[in-house]
Protein backbone atom coordinates (compact mmCIF):
# COMPACT_ATOMS: atom_id res chain seq x y z
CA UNK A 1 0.00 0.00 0.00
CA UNK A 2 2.73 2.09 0.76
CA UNK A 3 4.19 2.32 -2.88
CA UNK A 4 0.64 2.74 -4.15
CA UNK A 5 0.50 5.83 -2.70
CA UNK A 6 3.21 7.55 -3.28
CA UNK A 7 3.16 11.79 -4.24
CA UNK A 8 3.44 10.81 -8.04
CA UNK A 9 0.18 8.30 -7.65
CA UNK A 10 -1.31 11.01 -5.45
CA UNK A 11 -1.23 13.93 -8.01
CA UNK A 12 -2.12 11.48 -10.52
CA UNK A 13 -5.55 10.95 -8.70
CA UNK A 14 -6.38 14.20 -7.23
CA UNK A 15 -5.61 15.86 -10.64
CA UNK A 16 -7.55 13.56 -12.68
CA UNK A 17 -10.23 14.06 -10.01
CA UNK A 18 -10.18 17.33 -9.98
CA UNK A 19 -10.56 17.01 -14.43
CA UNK A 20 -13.16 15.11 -14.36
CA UNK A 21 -15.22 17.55 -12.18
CA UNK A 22 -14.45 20.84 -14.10
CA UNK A 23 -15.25 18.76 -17.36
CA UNK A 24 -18.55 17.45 -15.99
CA UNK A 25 -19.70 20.86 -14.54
CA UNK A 26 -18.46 22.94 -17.52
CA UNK A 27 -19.67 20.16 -20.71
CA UNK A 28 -22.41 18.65 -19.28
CA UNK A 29 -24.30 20.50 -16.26
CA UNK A 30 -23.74 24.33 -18.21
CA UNK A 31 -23.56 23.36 -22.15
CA UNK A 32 -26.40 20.12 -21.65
CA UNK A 33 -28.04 20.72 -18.22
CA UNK A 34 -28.59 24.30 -18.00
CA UNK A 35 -27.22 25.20 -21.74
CA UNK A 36 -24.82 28.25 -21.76
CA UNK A 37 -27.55 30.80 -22.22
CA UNK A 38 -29.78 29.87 -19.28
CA UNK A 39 -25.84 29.87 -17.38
CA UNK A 40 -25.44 33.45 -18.55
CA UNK A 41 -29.25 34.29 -17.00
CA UNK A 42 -28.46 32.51 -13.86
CA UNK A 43 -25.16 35.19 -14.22
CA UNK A 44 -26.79 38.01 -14.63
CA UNK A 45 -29.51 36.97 -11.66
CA UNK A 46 -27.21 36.92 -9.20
CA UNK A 47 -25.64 40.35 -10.39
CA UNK A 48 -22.75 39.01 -12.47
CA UNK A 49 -22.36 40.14 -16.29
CA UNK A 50 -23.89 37.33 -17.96
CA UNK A 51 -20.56 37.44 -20.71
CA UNK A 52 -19.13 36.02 -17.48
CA UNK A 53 -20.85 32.59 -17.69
CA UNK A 54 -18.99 32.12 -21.02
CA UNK A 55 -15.58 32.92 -20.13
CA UNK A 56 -16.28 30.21 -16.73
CA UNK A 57 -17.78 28.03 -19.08
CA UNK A 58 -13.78 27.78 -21.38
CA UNK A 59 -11.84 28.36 -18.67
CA UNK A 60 -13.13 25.23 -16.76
CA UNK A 61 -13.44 22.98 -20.19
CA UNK A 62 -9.94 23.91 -21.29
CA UNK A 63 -8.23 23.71 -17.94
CA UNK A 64 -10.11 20.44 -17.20
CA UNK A 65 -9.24 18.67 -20.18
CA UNK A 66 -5.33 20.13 -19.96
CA UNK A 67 -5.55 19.09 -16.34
CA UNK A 68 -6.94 15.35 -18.09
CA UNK A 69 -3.70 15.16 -19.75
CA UNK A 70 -1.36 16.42 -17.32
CA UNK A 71 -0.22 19.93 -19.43
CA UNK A 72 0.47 22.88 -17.50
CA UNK A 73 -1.04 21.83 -14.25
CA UNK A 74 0.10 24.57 -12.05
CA UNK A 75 -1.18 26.85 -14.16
CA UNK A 76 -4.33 25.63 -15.48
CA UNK A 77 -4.72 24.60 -11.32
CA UNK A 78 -4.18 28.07 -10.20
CA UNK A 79 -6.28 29.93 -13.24
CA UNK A 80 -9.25 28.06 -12.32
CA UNK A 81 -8.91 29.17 -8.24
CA UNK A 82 -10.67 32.10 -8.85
CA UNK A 83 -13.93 30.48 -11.08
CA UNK A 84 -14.04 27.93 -8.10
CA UNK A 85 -14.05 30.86 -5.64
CA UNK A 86 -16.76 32.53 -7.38
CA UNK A 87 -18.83 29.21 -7.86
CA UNK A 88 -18.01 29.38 -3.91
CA UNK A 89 -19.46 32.77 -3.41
CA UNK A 90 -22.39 32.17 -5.66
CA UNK A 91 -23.38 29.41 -3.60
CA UNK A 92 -22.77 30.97 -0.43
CA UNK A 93 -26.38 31.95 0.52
CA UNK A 94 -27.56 28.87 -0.10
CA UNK A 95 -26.16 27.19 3.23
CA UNK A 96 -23.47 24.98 3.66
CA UNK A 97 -24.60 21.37 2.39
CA UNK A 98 -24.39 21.18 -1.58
CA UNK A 99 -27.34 19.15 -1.49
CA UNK A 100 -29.57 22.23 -0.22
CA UNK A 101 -31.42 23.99 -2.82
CA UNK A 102 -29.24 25.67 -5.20
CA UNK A 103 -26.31 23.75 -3.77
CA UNK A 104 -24.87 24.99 -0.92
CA UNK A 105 -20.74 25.92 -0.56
CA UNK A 106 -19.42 23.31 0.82
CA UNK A 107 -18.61 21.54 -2.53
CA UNK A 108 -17.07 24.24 -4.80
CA UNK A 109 -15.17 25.14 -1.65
CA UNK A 110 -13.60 21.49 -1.29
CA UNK A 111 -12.79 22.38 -4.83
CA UNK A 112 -10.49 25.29 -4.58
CA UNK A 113 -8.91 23.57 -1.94
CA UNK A 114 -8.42 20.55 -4.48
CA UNK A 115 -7.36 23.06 -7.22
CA UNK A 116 -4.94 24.76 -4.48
CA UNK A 117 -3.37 21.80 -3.32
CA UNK A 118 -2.46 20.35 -6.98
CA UNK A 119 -1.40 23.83 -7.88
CA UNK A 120 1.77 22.95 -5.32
CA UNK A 121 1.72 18.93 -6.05
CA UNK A 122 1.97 20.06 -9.94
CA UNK A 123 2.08 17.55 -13.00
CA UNK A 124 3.32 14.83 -11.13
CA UNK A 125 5.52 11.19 -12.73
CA UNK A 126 1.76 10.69 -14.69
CA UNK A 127 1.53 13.31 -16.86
CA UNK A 128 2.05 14.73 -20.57
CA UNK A 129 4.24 17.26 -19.53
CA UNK A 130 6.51 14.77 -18.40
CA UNK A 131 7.10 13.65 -22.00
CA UNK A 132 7.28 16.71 -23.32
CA UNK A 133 10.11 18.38 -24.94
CA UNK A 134 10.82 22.16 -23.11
CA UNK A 135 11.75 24.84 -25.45
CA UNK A 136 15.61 24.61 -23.78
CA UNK A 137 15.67 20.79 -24.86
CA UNK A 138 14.28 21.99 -28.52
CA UNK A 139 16.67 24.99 -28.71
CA UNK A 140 20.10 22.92 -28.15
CA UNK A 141 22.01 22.40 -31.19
């Protein structure tokens, strides 16, 4: 058990986790579910600019499926901290439990924490980054 969790098995897990949730709530519950128009009213009803919903909706596809792969995970971890810290906010009235009405903030909370921690952890043993070229490799003669 002990080599089965080790950090690079670790990262591997909470980042795919993490993927799989901001694909699920960006493809499915905004573009199927509640299609990206009725996102951008629920926007504007709670006093964002409803232009808003959009830019959530690509930041959370693209950095989920790049977070899939294993590409730029610090970064695509830390850009979407702030979306899960609105979805946090936006859900704050609503009480703690997610399973209240409306979903309470308990669950896009546990997210930033997720998206915080694998921000440090970053791509980990299991990822495409590791295979990757880096422009100093490509640039050597």
């Amino acid at each position: 058990m002990k080599n089965l969790l080790n950090s690079d098995t670790s990262a591997l897990i909470l980042r795919v986790s993490l993927a799989t949730v901001l694909l699920a709530h960006s493809l499915y519950l905004k573009l199927v579910v509640f299609t990206l128009a009725g996102t951008a009213q629920f926007f504007g009803s709670i006093g964002l600019p409803e232009i808003l919903a959009y830019f959530v909706f690509v930041v959370e596809a693209v950095a989920g499926l790049a977070l899939l792969l294993g590409f730029k995970t610090r970064f695509f971890s830390a850009l979407v901290i702030p979306v899960l810290l609105g979805a946090t906010w936006a859900h704050s009235t609503n009480g703690w439990l997610f399973t209240n009405t409306g979903g309470g903030w308990e669950y896009p909370l546990l997210l930033t924490l997720i998206a915080v921690v694998q921000t440090g952890l970053g791509d980990g043993k299991y990822a495409i980054s590791t295979y990757l070229p880096t422009i100093r490799q490509l640039t050597r003669t």
